[in-house]
C-alpha atoms as a PDB file:
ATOM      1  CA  UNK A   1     -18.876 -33.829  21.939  1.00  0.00           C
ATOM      2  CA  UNK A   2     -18.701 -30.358  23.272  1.00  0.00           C
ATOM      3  CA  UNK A   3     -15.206 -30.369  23.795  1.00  0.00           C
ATOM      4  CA  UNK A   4     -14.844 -31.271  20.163  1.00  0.00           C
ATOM      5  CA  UNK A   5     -16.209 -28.278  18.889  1.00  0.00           C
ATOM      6  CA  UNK A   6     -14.565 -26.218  21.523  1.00  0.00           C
ATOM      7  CA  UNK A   7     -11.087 -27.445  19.522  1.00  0.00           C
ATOM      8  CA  UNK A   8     -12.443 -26.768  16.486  1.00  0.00           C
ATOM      9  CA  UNK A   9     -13.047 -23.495  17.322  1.00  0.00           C
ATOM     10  CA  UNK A  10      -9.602 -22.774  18.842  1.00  0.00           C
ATOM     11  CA  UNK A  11      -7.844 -24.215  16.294  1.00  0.00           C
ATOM     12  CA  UNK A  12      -9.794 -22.396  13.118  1.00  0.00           C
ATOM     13  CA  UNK A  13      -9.244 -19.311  15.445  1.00  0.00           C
ATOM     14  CA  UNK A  14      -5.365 -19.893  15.320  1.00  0.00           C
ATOM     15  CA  UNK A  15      -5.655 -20.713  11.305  1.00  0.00           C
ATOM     16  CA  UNK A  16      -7.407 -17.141  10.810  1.00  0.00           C
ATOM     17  CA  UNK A  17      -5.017 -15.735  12.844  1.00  0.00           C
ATOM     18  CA  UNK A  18      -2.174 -16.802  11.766  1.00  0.00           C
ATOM     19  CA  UNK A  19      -3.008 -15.387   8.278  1.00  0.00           C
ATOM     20  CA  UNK A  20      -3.293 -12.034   9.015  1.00  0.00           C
ATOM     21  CA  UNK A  21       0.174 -12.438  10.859  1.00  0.00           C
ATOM     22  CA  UNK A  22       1.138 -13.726   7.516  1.00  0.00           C
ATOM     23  CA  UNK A  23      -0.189 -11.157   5.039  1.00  0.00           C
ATOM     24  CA  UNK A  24       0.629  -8.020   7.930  1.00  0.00           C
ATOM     25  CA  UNK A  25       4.227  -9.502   7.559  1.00  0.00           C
ATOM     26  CA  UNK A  26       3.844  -9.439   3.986  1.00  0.00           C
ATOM     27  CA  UNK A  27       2.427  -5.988   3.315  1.00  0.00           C
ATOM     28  CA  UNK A  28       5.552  -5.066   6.218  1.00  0.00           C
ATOM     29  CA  UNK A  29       8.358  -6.348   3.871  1.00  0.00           C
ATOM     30  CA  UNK A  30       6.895  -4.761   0.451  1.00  0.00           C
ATOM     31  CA  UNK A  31       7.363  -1.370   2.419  1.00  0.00           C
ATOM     32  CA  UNK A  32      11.188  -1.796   2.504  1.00  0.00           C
ATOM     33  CA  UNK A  33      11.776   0.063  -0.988  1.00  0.00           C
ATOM     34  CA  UNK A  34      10.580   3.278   0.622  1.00  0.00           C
ATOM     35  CA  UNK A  35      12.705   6.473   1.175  1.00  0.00           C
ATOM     36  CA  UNK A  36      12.797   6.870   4.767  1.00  0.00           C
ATOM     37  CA  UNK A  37      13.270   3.764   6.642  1.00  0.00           C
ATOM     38  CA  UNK A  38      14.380   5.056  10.228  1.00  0.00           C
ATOM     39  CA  UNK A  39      11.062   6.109  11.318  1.00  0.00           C
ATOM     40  CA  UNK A  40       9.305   2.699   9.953  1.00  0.00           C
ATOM     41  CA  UNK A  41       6.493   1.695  12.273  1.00  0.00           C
ATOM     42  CA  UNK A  42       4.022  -1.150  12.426  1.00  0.00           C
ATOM     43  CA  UNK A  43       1.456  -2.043  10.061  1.00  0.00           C
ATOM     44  CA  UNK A  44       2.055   2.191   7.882  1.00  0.00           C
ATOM     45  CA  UNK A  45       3.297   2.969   5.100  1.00  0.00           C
ATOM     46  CA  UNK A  46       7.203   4.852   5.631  1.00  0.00           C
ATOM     47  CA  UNK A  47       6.487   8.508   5.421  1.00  0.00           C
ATOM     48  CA  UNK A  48       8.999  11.117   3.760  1.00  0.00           C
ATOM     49  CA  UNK A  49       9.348  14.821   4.174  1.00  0.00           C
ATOM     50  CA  UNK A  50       9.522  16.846   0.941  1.00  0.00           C
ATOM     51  CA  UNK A  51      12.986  17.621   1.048  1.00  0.00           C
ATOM     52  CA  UNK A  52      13.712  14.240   0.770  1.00  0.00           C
ATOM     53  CA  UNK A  53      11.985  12.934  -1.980  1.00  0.00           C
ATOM     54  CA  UNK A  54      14.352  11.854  -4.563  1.00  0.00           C
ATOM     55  CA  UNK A  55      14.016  14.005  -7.770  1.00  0.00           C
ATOM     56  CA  UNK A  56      12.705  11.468  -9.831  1.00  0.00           C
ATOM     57  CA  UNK A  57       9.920  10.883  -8.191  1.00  0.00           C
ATOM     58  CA  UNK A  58       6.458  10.969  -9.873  1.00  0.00           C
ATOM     59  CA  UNK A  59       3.436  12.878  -7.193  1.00  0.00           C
ATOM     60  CA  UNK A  60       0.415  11.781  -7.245  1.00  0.00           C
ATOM     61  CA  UNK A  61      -1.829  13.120  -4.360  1.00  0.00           C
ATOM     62  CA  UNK A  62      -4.796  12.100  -2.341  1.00  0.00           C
ATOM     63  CA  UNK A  63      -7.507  14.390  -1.230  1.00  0.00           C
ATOM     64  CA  UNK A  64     -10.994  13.871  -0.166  1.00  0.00           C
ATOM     65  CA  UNK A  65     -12.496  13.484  -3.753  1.00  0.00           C
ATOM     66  CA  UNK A  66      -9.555  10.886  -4.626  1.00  0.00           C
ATOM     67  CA  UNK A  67      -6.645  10.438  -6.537  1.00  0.00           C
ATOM     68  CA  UNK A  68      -4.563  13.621  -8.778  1.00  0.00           C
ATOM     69  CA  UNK A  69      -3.840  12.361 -11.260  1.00  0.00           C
ATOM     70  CA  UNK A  70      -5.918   9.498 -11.855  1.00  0.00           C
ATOM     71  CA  UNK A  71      -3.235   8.133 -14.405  1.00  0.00           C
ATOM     72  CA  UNK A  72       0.907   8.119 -14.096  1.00  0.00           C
ATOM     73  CA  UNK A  73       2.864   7.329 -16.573  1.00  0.00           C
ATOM     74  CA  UNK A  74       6.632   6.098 -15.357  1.00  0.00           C
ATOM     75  CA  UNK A  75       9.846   4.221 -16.514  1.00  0.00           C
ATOM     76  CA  UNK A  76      10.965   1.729 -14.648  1.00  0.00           C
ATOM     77  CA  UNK A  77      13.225   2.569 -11.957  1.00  0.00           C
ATOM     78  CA  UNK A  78      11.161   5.847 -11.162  1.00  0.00           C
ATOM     79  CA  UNK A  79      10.223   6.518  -7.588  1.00  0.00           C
ATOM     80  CA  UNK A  80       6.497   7.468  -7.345  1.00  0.00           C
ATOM     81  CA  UNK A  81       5.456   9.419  -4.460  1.00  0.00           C
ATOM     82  CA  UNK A  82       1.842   9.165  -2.750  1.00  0.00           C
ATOM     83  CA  UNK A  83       1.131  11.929  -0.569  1.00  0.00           C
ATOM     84  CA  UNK A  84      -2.211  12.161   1.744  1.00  0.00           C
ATOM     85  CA  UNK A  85      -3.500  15.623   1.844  1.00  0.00           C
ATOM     86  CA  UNK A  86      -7.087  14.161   3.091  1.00  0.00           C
ATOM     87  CA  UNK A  87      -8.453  14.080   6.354  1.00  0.00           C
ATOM     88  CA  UNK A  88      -7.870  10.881   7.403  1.00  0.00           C
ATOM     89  CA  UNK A  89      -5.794   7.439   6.468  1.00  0.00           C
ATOM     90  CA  UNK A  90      -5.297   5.981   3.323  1.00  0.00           C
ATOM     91  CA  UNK A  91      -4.038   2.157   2.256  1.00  0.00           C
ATOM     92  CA  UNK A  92      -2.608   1.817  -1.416  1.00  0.00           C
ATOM     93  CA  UNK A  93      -2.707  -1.614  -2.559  1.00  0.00           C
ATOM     94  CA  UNK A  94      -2.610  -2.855  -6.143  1.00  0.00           C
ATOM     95  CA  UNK A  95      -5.473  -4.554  -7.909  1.00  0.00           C
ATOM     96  CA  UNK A  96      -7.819  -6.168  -8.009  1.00  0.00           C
ATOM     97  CA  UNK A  97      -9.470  -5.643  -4.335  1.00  0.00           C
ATOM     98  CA  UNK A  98      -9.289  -7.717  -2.170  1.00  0.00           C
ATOM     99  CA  UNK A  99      -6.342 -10.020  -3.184  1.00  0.00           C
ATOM    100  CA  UNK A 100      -3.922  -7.475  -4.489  1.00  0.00           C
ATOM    101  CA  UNK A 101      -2.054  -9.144  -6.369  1.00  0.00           C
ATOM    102  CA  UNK A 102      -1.472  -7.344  -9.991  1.00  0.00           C
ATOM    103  CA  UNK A 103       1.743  -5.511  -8.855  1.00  0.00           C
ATOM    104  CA  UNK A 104       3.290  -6.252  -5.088  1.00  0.00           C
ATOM    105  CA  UNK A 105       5.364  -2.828  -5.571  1.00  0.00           C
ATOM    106  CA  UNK A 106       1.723  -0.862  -5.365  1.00  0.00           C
ATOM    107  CA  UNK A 107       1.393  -2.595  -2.490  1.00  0.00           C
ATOM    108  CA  UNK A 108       2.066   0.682  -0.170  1.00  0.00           C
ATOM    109  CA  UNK A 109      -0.045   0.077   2.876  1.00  0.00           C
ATOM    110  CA  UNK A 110      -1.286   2.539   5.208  1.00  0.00           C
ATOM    111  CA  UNK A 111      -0.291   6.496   4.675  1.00  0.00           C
ATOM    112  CA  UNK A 112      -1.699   8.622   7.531  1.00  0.00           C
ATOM    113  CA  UNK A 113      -3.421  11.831   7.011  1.00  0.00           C
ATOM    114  CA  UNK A 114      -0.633  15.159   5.762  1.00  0.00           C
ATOM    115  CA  UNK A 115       2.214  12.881   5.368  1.00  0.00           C
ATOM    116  CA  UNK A 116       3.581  11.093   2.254  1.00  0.00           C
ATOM    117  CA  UNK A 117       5.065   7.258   1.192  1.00  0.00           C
ATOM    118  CA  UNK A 118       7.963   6.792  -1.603  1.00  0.00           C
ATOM    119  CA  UNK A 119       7.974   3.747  -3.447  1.00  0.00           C
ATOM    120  CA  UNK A 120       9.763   2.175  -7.067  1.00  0.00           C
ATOM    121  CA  UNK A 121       8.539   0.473  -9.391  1.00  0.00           C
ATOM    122  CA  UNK A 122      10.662  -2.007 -11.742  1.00  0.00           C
ATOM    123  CA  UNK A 123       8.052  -4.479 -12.759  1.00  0.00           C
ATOM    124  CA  UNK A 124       6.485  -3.306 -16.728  1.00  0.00           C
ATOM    125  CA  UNK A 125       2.741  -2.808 -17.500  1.00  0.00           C
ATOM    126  CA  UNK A 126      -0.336  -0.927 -16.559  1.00  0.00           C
ATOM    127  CA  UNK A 127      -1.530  -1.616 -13.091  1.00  0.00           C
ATOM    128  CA  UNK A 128      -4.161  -0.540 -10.956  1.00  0.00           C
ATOM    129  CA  UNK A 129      -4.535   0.654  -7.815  1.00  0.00           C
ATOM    130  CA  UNK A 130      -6.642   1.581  -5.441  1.00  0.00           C
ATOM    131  CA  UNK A 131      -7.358   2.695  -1.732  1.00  0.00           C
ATOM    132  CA  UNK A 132      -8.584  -0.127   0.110  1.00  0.00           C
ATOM    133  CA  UNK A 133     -10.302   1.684   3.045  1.00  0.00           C
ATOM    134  CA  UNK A 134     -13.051   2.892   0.068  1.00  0.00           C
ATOM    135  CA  UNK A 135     -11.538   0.422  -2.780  1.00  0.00           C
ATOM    136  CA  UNK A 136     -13.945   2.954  -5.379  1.00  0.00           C
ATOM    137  CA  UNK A 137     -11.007   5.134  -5.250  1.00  0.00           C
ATOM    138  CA  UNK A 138      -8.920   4.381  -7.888  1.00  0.00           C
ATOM    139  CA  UNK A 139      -5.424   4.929 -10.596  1.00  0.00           C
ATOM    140  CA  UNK A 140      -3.247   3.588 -12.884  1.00  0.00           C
ATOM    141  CA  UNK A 141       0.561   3.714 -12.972  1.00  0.00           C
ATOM    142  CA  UNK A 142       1.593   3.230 -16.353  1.00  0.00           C
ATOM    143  CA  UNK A 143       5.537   1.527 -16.015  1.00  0.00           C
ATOM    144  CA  UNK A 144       7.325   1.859 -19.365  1.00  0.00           C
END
């Protein structure tokens, strides 16, 4: 009987972990269609310097108090360009929390503290997002 369980246990341990292998994978590949890919590391969002943020990209920046603006407007095809000028990390995923699943491309991931993530969006519509370490933080990017 005990042993029973014991399996059980192990093998709903494996099932839950395998997920999170899945969606980490996941939220890994939608970070492809940023700038900079030669410093890519686990589990973060790319980060760009300035200089090298393409000219069309849209800012929006992150401070303590949230999100500047709160609203972008875009075309499709833009590059939009998240940069983190709070104190700590950041994770930009699309709405609604926790499944994220309006808009994959908002999908960013993690953006440390002083550095920045380039993304594009192609896909139409309004779509929230929203930091998911304190998902009250919220925008809208507006693709036209």
């Amino acid at each position: 009987m005990k042993t029973g369980i014991i399996v059980t246990g192990l093998v709903a341990a494996a099932l839950v972990i395998g997920g999170f292998i899945i969606i980490n994978n996941k939220s890994d590949n939608n970070q492809t269609s940023t700038t900079n890919t030669t410093n890519k590391q686990p589990e973060t969002a790319t980060n760009t310097s300035e200089t090298q943020t393409p000219q069309s990209a849209s800012p929006i920046t992150y401070a303590n108090s949230g999100f500047t603006p709160s609203s972008l407007t875009v075309k499709a095809g833009d590059s939009v360009t998240i940069k983190n000028n709070s104190d700590g990390s950041i994770q930009i995923q699309s709405n609604p929390h926790p499944i994220h699943n309006d808009n994959d491309e908002l999908n960013v991931g993690l953006i440390q503290a002083g550095k920045t993530s380039t993304f594009t969006v192609t896909k139409t519509g309004t779509f929230g997002y929203h930091n998911h370490l304190n998902s009250s933080e919220t925008g809208t990017i507006i693709v036209q």
